[in-house]
N, C-alpha and C. Protein backbone atom coordinates (compact mmCIF):
# COMPACT_ATOMS: atom_id res chain seq x y z
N UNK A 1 -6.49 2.64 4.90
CA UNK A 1 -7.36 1.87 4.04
C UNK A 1 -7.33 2.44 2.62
N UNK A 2 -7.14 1.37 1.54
CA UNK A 2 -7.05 2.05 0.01
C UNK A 2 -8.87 2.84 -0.16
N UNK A 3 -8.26 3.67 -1.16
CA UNK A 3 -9.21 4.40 -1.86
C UNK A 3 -9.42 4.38 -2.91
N UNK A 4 -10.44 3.78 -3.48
CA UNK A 4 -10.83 4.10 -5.47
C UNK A 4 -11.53 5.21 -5.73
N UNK A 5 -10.76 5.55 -6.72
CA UNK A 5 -11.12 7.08 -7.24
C UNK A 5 -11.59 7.12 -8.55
N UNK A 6 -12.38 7.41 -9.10
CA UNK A 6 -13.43 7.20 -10.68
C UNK A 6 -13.28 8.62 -11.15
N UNK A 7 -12.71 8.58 -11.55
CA UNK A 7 -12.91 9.87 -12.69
C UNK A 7 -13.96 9.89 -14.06
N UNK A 8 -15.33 9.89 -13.44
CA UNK A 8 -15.72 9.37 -14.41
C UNK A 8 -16.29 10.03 -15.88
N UNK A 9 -15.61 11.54 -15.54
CA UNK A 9 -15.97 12.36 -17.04
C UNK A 9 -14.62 11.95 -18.06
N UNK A 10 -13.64 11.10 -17.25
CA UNK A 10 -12.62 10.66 -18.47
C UNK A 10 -13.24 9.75 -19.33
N UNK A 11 -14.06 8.19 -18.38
CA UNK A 11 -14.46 6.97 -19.12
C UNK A 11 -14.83 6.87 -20.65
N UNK A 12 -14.44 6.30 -21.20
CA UNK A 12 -14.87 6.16 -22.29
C UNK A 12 -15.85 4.82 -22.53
N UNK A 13 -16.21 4.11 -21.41
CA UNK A 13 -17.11 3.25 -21.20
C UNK A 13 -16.60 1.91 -22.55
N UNK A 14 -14.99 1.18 -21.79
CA UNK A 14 -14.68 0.64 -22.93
C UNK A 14 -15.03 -0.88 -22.04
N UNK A 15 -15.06 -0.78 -20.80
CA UNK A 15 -15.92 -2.35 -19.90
C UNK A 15 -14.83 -3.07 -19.47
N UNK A 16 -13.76 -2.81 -19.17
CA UNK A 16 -12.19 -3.52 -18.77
C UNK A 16 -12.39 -3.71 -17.64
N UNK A 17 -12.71 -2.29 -17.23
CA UNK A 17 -12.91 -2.37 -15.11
C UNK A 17 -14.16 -3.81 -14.67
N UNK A 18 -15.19 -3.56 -15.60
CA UNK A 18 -16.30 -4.09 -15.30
C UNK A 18 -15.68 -5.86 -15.62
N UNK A 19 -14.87 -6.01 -16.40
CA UNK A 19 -14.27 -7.72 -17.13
C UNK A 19 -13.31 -7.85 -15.87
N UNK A 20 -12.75 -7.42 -15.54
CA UNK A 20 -11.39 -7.67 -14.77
C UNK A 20 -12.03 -7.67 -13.25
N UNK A 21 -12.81 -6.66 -12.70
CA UNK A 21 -13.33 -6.69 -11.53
C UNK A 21 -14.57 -6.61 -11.29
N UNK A 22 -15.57 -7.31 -11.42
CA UNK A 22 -16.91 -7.16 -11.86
C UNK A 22 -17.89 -7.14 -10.32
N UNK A 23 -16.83 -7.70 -9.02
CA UNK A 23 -17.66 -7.61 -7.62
C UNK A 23 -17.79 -5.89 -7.57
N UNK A 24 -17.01 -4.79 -8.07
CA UNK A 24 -17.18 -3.53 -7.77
C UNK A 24 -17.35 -2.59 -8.93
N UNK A 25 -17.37 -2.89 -10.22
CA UNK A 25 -17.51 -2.43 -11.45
C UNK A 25 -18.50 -3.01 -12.18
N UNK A 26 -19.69 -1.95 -12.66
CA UNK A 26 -20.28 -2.58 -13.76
C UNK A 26 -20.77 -1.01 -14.87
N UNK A 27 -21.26 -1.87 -16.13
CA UNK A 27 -21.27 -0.78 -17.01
C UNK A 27 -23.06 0.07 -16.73
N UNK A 28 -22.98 1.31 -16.81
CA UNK A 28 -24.00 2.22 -16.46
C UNK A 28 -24.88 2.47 -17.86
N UNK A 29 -25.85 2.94 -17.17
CA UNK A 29 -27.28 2.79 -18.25
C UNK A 29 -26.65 4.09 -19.32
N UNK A 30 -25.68 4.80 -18.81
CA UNK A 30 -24.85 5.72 -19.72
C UNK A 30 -23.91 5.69 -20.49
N UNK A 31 -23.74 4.20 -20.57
CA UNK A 31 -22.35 3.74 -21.22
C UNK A 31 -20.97 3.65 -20.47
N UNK A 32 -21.07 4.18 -19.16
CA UNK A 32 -19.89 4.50 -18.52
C UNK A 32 -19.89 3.47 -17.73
N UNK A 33 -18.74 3.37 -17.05
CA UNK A 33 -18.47 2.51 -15.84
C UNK A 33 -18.83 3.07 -14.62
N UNK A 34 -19.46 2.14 -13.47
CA UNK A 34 -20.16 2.75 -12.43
C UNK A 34 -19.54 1.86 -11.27
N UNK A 35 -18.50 2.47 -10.24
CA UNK A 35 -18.02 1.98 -8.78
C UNK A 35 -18.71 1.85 -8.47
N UNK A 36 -19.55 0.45 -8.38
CA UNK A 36 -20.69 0.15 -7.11
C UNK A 36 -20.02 0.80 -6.10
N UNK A 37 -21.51 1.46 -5.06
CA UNK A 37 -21.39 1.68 -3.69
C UNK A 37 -20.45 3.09 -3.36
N UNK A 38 -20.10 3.61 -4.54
CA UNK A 38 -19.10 4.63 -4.39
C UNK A 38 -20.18 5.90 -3.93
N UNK A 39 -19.42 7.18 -3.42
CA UNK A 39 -20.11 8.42 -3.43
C UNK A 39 -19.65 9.32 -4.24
N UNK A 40 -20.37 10.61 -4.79
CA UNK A 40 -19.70 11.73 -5.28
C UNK A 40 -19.05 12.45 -4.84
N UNK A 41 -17.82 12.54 -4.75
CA UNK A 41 -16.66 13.40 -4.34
C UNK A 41 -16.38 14.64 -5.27
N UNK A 42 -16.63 15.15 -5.49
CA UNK A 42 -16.51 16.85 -6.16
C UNK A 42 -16.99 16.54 -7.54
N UNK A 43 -15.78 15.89 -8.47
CA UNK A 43 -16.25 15.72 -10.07
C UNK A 43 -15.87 14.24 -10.35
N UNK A 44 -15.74 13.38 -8.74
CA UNK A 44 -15.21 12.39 -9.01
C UNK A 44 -16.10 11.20 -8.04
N UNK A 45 -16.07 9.91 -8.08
CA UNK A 45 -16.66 8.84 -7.23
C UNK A 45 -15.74 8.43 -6.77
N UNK A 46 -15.84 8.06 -5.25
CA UNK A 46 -14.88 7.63 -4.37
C UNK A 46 -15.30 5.98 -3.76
N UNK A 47 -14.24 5.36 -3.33
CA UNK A 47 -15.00 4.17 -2.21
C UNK A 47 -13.64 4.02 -1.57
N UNK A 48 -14.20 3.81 -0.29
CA UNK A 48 -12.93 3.62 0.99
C UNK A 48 -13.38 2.52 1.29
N UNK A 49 -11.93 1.38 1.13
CA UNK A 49 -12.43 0.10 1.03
C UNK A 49 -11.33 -0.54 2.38
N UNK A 50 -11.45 -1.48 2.94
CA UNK A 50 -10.34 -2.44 3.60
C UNK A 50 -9.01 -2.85 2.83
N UNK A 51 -9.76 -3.62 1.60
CA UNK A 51 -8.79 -4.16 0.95
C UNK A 51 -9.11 -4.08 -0.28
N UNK A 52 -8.27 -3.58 -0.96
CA UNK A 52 -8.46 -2.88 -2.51
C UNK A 52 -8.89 -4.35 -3.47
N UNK A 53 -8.27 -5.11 -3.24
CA UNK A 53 -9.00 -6.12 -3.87
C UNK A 53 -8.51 -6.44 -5.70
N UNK A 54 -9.35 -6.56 -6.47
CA UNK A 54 -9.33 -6.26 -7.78
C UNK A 54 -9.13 -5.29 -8.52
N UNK A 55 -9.54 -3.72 -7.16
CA UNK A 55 -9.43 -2.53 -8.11
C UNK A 55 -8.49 -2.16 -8.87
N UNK A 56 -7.08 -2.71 -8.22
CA UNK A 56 -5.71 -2.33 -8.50
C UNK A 56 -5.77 -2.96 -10.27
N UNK A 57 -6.02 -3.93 -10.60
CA UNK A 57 -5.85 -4.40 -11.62
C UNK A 57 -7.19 -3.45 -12.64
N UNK A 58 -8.14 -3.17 -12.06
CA UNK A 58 -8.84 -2.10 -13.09
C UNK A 58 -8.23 -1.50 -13.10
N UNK A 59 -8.05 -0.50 -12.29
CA UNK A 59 -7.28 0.57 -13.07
C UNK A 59 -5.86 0.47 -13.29
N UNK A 60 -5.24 -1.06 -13.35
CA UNK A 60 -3.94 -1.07 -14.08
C UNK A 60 -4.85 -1.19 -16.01
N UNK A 61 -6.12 -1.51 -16.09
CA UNK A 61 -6.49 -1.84 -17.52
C UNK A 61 -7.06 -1.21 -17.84
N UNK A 62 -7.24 -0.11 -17.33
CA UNK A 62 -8.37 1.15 -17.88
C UNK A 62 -7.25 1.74 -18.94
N UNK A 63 -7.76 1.89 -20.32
CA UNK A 63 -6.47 2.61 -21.30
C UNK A 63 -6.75 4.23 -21.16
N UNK A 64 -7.49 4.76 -20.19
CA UNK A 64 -7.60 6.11 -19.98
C UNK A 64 -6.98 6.55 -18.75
N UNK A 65 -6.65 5.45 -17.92
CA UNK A 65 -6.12 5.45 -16.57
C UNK A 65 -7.30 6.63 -15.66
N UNK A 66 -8.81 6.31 -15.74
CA UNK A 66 -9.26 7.56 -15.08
C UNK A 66 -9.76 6.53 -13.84
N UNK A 67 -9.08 5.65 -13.62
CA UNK A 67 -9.40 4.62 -12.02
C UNK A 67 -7.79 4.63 -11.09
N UNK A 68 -7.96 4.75 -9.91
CA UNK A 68 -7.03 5.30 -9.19
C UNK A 68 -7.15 4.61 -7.99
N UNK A 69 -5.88 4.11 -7.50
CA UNK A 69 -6.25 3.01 -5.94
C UNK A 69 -5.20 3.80 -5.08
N UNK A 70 -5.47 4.74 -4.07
CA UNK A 70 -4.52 5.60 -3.20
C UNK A 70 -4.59 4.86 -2.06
């Protein structure tokens, strides 16, 4: 099953993830982008999904590349 991975001390909270895939991305009361439903994984947010879905295309549009579909 794919995995999204948020790196989210890269974000620069520019809202691509949140435009392009908005069922699992939205922008945080911090300016950043926030993986609905994700958990904290060390320095990073994770979600183990069925089917990656839209993520692939966030983080093909993130210009920081800190979104990751394994």
């Amino acid at each position: 099953m794919p995995k999204v991975i948020h790196e989210k001390d890269k974000c620069i909270g520019c809202g691509a993830c949140a435009a392009v895939c908005p069922d699992f991305w939205e922008m945080g009361s911090d300016g950043k982008s926030h993986l609905k439903g994700s958990k904290k994984a060390g320095k990073n947010f994770e979600l183990t999904l069925k089917d990656a879905a839209c993520n692939q295309d966030a983080a093909n549009t993130c210009p920081v590349q800190c979104i990751q579909v394994k």
